[in-house]
PDB file of N, CA and C in Angstrom:
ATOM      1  N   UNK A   1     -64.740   9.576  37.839  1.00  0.00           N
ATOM      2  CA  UNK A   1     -65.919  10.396  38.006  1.00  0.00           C
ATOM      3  C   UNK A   1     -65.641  11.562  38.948  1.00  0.00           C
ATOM      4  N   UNK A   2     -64.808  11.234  39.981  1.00  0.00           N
ATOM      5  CA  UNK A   2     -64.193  12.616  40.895  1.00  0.00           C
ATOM      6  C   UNK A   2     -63.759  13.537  39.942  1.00  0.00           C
ATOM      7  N   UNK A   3     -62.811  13.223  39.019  1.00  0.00           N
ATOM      8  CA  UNK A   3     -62.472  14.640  38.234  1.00  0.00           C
ATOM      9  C   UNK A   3     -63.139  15.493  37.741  1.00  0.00           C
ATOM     10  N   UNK A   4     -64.787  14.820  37.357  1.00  0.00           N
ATOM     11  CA  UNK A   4     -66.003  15.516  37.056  1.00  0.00           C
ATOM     12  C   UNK A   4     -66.286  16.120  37.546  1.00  0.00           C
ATOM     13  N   UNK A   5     -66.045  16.192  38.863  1.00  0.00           N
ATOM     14  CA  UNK A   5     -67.390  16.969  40.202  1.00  0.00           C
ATOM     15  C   UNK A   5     -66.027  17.738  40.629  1.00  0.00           C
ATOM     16  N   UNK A   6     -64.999  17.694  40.424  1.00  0.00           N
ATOM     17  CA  UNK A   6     -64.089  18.499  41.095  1.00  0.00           C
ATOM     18  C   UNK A   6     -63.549  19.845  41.035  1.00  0.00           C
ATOM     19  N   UNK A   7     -64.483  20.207  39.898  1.00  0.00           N
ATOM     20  CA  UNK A   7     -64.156  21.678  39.457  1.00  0.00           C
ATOM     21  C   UNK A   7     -65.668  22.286  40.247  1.00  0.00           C
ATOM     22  N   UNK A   8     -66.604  21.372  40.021  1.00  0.00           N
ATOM     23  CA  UNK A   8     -67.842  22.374  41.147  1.00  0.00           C
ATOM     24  C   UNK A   8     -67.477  22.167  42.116  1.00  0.00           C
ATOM     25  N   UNK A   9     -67.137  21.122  43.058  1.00  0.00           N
ATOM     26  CA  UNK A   9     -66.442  21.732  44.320  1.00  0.00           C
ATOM     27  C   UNK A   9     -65.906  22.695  44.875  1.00  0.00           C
ATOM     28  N   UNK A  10     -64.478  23.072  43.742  1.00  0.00           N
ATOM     29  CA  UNK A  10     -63.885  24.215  44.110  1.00  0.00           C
ATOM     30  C   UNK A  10     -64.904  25.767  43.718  1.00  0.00           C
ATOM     31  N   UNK A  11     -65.737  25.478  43.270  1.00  0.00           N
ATOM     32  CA  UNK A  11     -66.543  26.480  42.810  1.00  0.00           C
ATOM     33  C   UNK A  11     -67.752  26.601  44.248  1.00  0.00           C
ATOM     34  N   UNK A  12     -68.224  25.397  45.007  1.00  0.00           N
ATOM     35  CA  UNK A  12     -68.704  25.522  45.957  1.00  0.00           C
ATOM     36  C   UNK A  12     -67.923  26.072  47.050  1.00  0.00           C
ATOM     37  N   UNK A  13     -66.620  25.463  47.302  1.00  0.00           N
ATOM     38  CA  UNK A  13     -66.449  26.275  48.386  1.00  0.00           C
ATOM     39  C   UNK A  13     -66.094  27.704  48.028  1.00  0.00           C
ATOM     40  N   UNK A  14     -65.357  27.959  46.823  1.00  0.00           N
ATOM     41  CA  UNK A  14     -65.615  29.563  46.725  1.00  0.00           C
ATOM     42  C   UNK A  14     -66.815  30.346  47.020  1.00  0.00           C
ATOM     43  N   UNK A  15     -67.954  29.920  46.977  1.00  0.00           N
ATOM     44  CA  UNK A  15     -69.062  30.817  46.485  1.00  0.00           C
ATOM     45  C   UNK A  15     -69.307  30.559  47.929  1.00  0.00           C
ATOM     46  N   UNK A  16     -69.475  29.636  48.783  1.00  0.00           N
ATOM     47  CA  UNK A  16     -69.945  29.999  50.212  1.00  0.00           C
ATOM     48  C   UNK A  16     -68.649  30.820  51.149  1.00  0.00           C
ATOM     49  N   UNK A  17     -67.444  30.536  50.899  1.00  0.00           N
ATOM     50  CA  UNK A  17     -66.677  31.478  51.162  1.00  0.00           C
ATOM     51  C   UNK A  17     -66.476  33.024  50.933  1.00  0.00           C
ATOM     52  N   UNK A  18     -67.114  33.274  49.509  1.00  0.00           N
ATOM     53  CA  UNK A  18     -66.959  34.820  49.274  1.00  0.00           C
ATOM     54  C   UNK A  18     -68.567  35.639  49.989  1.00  0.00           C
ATOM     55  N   UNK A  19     -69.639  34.509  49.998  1.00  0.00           N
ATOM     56  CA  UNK A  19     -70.705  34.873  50.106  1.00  0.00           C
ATOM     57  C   UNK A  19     -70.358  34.824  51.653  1.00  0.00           C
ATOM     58  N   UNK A  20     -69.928  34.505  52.747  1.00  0.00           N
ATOM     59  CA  UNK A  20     -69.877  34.324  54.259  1.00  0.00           C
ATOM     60  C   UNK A  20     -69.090  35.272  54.743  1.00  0.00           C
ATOM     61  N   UNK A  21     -67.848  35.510  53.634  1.00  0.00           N
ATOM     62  CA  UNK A  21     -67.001  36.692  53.980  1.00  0.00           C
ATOM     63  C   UNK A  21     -67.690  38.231  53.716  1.00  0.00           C
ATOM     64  N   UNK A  22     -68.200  38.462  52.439  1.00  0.00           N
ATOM     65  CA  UNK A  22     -68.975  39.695  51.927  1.00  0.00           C
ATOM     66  C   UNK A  22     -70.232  40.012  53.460  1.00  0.00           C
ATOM     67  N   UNK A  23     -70.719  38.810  53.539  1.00  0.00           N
ATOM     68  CA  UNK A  23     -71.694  38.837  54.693  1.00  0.00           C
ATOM     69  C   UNK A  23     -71.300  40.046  55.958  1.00  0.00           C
ATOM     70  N   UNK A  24     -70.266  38.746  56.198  1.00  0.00           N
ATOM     71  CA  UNK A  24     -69.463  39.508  57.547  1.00  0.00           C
ATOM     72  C   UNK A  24     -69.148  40.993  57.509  1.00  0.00           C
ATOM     73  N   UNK A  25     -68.531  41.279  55.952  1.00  0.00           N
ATOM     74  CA  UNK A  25     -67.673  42.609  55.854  1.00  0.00           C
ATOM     75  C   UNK A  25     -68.791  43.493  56.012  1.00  0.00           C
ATOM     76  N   UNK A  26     -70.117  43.352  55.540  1.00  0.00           N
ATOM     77  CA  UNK A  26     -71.661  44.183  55.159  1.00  0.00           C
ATOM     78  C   UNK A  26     -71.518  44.433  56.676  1.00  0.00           C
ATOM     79  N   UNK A  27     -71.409  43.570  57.613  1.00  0.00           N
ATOM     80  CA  UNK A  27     -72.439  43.901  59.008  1.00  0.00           C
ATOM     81  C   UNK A  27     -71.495  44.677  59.853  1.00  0.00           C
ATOM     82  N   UNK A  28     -69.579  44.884  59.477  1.00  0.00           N
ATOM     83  CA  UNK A  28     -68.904  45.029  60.145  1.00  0.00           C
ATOM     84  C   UNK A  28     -68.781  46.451  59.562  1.00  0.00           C
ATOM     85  N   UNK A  29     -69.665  47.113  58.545  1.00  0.00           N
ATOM     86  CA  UNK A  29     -69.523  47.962  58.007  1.00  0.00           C
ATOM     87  C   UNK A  29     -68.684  47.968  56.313  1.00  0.00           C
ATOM     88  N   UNK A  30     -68.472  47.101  55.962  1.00  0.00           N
ATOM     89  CA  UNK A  30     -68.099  47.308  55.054  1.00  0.00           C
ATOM     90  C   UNK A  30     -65.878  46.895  54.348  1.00  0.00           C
ATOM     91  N   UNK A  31     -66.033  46.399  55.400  1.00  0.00           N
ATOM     92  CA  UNK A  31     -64.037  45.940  55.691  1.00  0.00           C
ATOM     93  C   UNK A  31     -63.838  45.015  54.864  1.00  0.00           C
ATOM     94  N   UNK A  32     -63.631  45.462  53.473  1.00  0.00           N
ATOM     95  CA  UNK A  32     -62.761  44.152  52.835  1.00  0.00           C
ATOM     96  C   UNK A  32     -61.545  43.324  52.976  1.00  0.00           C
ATOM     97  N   UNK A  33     -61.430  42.497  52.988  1.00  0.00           N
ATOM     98  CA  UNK A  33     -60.003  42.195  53.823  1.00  0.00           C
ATOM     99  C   UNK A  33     -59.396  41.371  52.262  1.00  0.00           C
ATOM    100  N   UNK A  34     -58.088  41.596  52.507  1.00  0.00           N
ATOM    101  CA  UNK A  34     -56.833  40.763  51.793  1.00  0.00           C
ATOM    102  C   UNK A  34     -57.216  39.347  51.424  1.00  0.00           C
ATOM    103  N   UNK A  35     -57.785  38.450  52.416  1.00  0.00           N
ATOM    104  CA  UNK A  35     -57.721  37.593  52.632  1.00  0.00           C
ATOM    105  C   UNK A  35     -58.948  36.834  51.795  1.00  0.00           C
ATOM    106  N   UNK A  36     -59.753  37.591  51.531  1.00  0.00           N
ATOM    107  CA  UNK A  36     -60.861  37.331  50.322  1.00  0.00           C
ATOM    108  C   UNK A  36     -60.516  37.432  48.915  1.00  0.00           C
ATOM    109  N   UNK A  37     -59.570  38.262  48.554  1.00  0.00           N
ATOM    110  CA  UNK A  37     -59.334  38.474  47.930  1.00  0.00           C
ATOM    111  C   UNK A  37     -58.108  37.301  47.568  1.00  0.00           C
ATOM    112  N   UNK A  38     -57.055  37.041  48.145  1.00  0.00           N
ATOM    113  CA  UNK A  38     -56.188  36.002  47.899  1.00  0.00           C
ATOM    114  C   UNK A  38     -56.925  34.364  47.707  1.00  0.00           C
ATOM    115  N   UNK A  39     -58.303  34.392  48.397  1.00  0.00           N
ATOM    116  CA  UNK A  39     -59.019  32.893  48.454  1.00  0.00           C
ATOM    117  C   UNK A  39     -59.672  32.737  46.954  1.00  0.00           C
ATOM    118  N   UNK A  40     -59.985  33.699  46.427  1.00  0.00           N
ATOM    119  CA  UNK A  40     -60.392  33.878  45.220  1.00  0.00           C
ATOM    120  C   UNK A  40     -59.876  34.030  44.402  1.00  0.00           C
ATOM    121  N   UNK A  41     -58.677  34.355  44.340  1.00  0.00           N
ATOM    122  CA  UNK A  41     -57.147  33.999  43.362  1.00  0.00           C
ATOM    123  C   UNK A  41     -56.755  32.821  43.128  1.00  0.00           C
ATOM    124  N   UNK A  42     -56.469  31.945  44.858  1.00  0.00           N
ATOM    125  CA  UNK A  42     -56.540  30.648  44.685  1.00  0.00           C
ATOM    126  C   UNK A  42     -57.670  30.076  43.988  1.00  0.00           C
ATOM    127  N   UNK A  43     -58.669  29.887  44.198  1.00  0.00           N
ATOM    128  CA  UNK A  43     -59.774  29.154  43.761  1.00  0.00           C
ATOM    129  C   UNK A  43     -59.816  29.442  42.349  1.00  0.00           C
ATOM    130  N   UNK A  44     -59.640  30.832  41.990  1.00  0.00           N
ATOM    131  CA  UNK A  44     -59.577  30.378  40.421  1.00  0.00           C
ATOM    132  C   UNK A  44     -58.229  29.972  39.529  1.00  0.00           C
ATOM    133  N   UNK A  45     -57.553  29.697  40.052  1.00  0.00           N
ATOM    134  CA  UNK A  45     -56.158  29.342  39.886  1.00  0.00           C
ATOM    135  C   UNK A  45     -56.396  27.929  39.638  1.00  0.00           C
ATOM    136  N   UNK A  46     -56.982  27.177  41.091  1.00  0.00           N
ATOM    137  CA  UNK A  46     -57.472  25.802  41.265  1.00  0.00           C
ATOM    138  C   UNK A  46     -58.648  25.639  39.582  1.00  0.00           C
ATOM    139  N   UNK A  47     -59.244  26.596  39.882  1.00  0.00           N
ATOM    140  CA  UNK A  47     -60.254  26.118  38.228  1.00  0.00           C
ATOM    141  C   UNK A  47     -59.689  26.049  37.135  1.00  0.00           C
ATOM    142  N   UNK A  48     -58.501  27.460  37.061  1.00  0.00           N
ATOM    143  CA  UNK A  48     -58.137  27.330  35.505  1.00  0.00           C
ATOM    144  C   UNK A  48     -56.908  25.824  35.319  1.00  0.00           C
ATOM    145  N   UNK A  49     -56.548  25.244  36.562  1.00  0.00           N
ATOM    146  CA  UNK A  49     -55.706  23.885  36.502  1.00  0.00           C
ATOM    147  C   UNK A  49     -56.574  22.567  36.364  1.00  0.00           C
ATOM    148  N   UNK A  50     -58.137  22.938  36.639  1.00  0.00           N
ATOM    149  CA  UNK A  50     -58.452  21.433  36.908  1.00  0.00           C
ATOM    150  C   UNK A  50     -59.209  21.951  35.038  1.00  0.00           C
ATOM    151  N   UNK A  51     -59.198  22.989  34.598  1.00  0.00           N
ATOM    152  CA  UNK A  51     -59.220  23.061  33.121  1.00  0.00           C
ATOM    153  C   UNK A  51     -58.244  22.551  31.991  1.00  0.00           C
ATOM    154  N   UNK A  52     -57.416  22.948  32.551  1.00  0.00           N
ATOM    155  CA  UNK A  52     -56.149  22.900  31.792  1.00  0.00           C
ATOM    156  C   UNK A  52     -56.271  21.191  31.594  1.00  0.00           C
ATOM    157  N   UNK A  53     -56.252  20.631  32.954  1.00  0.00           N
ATOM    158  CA  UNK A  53     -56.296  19.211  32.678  1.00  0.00           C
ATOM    159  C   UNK A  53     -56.909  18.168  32.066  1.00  0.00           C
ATOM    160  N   UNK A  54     -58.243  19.005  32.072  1.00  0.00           N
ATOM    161  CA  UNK A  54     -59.363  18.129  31.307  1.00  0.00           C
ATOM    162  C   UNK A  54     -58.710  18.541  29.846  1.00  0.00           C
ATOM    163  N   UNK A  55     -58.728  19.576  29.233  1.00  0.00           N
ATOM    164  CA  UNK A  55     -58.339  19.755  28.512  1.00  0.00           C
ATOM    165  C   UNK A  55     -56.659  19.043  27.441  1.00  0.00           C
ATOM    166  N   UNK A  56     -56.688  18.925  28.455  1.00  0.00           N
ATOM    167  CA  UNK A  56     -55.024  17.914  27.847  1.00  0.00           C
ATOM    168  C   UNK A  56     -55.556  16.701  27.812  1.00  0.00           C
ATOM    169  N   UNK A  57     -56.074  16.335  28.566  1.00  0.00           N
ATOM    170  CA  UNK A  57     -57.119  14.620  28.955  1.00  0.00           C
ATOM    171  C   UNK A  57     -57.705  14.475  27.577  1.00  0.00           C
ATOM    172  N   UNK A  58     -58.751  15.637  27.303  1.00  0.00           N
ATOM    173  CA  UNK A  58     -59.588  15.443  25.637  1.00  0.00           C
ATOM    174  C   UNK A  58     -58.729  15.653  24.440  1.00  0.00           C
ATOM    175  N   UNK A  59     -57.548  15.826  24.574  1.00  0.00           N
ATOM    176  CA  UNK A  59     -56.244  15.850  23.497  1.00  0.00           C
ATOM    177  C   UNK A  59     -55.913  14.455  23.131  1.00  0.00           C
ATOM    178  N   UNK A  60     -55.355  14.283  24.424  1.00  0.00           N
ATOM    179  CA  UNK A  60     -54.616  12.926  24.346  1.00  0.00           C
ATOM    180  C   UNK A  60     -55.704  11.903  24.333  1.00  0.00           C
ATOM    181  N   UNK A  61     -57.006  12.125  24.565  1.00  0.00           N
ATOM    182  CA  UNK A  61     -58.086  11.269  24.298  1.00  0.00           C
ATOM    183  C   UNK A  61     -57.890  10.152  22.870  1.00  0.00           C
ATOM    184  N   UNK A  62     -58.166   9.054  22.958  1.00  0.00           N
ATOM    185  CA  UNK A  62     -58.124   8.657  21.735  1.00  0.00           C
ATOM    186  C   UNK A  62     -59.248   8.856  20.943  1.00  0.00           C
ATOM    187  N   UNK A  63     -59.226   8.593  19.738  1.00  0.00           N
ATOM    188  CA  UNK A  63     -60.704   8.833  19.214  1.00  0.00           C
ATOM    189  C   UNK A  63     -61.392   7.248  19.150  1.00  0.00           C
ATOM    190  N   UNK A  64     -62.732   7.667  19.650  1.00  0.00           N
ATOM    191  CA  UNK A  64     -63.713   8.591  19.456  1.00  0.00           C
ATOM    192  C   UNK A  64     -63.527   9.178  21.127  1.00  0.00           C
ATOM    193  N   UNK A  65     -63.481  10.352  21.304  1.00  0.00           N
ATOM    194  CA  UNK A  65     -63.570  11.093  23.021  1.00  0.00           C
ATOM    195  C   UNK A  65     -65.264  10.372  23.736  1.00  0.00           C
ATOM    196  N   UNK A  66     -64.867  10.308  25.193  1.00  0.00           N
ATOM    197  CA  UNK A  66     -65.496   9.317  25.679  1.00  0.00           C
ATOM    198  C   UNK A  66     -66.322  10.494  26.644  1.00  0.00           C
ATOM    199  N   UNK A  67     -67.368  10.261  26.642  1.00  0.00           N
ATOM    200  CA  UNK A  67     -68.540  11.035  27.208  1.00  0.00           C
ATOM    201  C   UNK A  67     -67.897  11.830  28.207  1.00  0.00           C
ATOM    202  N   UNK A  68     -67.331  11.368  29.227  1.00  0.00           N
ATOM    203  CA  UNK A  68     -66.757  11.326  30.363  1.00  0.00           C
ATOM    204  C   UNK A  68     -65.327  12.612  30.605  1.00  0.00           C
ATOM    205  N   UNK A  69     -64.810  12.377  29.146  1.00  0.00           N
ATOM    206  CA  UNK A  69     -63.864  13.388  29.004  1.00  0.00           C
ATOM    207  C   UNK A  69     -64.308  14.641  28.921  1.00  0.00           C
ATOM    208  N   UNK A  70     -65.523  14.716  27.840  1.00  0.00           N
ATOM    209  CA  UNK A  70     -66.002  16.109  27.516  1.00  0.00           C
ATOM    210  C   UNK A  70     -67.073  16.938  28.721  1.00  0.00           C
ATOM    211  N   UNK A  71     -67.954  15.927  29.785  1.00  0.00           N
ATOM    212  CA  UNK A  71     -68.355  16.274  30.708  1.00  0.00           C
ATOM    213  C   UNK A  71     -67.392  17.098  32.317  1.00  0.00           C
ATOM    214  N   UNK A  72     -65.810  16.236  32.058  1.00  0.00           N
ATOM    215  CA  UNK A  72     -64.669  17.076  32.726  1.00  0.00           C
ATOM    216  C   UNK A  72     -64.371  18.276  32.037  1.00  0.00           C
ATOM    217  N   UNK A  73     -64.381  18.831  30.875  1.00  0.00           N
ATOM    218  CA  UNK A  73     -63.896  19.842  30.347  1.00  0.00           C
ATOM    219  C   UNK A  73     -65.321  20.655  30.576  1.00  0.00           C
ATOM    220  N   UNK A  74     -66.399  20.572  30.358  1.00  0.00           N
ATOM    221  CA  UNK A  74     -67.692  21.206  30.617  1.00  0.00           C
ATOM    222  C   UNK A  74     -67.891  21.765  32.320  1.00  0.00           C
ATOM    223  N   UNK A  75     -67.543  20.640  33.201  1.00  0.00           N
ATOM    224  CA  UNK A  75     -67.421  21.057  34.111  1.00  0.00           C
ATOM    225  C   UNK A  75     -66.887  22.182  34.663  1.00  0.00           C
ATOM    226  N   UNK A  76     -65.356  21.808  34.176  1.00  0.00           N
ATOM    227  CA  UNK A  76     -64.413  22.884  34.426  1.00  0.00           C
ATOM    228  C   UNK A  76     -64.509  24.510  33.983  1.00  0.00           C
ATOM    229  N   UNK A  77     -65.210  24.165  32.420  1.00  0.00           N
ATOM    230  CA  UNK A  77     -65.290  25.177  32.093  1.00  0.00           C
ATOM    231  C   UNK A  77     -66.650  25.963  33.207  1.00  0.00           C
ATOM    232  N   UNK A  78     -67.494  25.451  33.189  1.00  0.00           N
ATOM    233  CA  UNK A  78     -68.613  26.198  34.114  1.00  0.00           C
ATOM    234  C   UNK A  78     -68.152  26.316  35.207  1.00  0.00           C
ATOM    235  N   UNK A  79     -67.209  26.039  36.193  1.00  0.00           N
ATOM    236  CA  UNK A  79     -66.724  26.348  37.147  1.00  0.00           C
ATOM    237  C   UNK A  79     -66.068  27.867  37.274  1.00  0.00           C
ATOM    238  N   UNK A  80     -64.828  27.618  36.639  1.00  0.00           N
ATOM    239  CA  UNK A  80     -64.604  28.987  36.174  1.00  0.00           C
ATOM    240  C   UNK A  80     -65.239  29.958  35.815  1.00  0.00           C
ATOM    241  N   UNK A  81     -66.064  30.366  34.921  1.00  0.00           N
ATOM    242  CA  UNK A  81     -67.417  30.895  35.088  1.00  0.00           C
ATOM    243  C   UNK A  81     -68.447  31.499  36.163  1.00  0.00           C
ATOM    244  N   UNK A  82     -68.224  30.338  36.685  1.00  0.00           N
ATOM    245  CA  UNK A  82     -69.314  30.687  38.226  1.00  0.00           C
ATOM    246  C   UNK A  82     -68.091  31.406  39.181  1.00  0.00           C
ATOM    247  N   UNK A  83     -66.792  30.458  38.952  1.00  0.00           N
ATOM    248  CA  UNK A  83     -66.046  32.058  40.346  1.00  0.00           C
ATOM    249  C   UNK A  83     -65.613  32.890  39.777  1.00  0.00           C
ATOM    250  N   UNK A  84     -66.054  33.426  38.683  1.00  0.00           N
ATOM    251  CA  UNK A  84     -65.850  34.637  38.164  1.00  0.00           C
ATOM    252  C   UNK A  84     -66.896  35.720  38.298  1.00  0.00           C
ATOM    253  N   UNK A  85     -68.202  35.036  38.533  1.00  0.00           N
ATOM    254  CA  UNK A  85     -69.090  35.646  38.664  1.00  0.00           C
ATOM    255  C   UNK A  85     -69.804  35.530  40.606  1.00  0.00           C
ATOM    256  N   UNK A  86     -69.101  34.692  40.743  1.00  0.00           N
ATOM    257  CA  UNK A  86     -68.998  34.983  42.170  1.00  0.00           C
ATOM    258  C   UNK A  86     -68.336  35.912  42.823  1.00  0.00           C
ATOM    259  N   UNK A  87     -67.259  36.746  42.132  1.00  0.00           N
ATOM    260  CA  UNK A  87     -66.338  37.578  42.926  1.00  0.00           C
ATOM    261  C   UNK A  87     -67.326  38.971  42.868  1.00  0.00           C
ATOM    262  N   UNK A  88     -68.436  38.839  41.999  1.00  0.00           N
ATOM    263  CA  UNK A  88     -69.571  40.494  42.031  1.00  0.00           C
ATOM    264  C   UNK A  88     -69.703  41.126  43.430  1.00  0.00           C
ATOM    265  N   UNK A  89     -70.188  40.147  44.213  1.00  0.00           N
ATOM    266  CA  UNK A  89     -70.366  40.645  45.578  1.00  0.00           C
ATOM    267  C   UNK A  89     -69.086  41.458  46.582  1.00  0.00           C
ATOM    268  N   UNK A  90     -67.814  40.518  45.847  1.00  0.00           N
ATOM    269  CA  UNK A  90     -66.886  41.171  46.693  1.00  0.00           C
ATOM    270  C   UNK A  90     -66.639  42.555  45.946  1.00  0.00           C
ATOM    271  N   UNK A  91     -66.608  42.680  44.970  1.00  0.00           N
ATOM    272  CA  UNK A  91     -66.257  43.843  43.530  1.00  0.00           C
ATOM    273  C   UNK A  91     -67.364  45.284  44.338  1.00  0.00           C
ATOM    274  N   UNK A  92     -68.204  44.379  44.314  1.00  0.00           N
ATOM    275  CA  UNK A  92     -69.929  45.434  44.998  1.00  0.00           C
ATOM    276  C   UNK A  92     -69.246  46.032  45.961  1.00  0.00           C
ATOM    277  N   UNK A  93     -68.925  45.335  47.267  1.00  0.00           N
ATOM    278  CA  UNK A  93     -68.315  46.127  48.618  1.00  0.00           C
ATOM    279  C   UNK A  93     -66.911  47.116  48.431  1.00  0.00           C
ATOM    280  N   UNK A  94     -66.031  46.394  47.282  1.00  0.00           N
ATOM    281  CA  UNK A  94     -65.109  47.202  47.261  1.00  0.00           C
ATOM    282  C   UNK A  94     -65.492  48.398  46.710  1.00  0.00           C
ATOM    283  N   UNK A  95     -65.974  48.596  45.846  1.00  0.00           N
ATOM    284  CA  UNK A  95     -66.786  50.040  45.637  1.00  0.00           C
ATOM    285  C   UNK A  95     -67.714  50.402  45.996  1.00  0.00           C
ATOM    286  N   UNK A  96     -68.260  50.113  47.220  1.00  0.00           N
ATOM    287  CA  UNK A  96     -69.322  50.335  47.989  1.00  0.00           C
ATOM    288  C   UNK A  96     -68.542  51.800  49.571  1.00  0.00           C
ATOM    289  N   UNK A  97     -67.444  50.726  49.499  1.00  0.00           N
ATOM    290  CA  UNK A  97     -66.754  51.324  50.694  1.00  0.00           C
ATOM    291  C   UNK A  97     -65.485  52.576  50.023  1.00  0.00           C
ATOM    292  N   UNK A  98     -64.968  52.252  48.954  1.00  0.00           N
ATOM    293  CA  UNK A  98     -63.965  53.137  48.192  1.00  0.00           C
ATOM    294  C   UNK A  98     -62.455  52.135  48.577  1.00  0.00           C
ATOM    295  N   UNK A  99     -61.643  53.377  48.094  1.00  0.00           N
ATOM    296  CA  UNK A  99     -60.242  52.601  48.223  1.00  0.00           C
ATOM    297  C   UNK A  99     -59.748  52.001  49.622  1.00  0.00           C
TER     298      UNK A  99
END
C-alpha cells in the first residue's frame, strides 16, 4: 500500500517546497535560485521512476491485474501531473524578474 501513496508524497513535498521557495523569492524581490530549480528536476525524476515502476508492476501483473496495481500506476501518473503543474509559480517569477 506504501507504493500507492508514494508518488503523492513526492508530489507533496514538491509542492510545499516550490510554494515556500517562490514565497521567499516574491518577498526578497524576486531571486530565483538554482536550487529550486534542481529540487524540481529531482522530484520529477523521483515521479517519472516511481511510474516507470508501477508500470512494469501492471506488465508483469498476472491476469486478471489486481486493483492495487492499477491504483499505483494512477497514482503515479497524477503525481507527475501535479509537479508539472506545480513548477507555474516558479515559471511565473522567472519571467516576472527576466533573465
Amino acid at each position: 500500500m506504501t507504493l500507492a501513496v508514494a508518488p503523492l508524497l513526492v508530489w507533496a513535498a514538491h509542492f510545499f517546497f516550490c510554494y515556500a521557495w517562490t514565497a521567499a523569492a516574491c518577498q526578497r524581490g524576486g531571486d530565483p535560485a538554482v536550487a529550486l530549480v534542481v529540487a524540481s528536476v529531482l522530484a520529477m525524476v523521483a515521479a517519472v521512476a516511481l511510474l516507470a515502476r508501477a508500470v512494469r508492476l501492471l506488465w508483469r501483473a498476472a491476469r486478471p491485474v489486481q486493483l492495487i496495481v492499477w491504483v499505483r500506476v494512477a497514482t503515479a501518473a497524477l503525481a507527475l501531473a501535479a509537479i508539472a503543474w506545480t513548477c507555474v509559480p516558479m515559471l511565473m517569477l522567472r519571467m516576472c524578474t527576466g533573465p
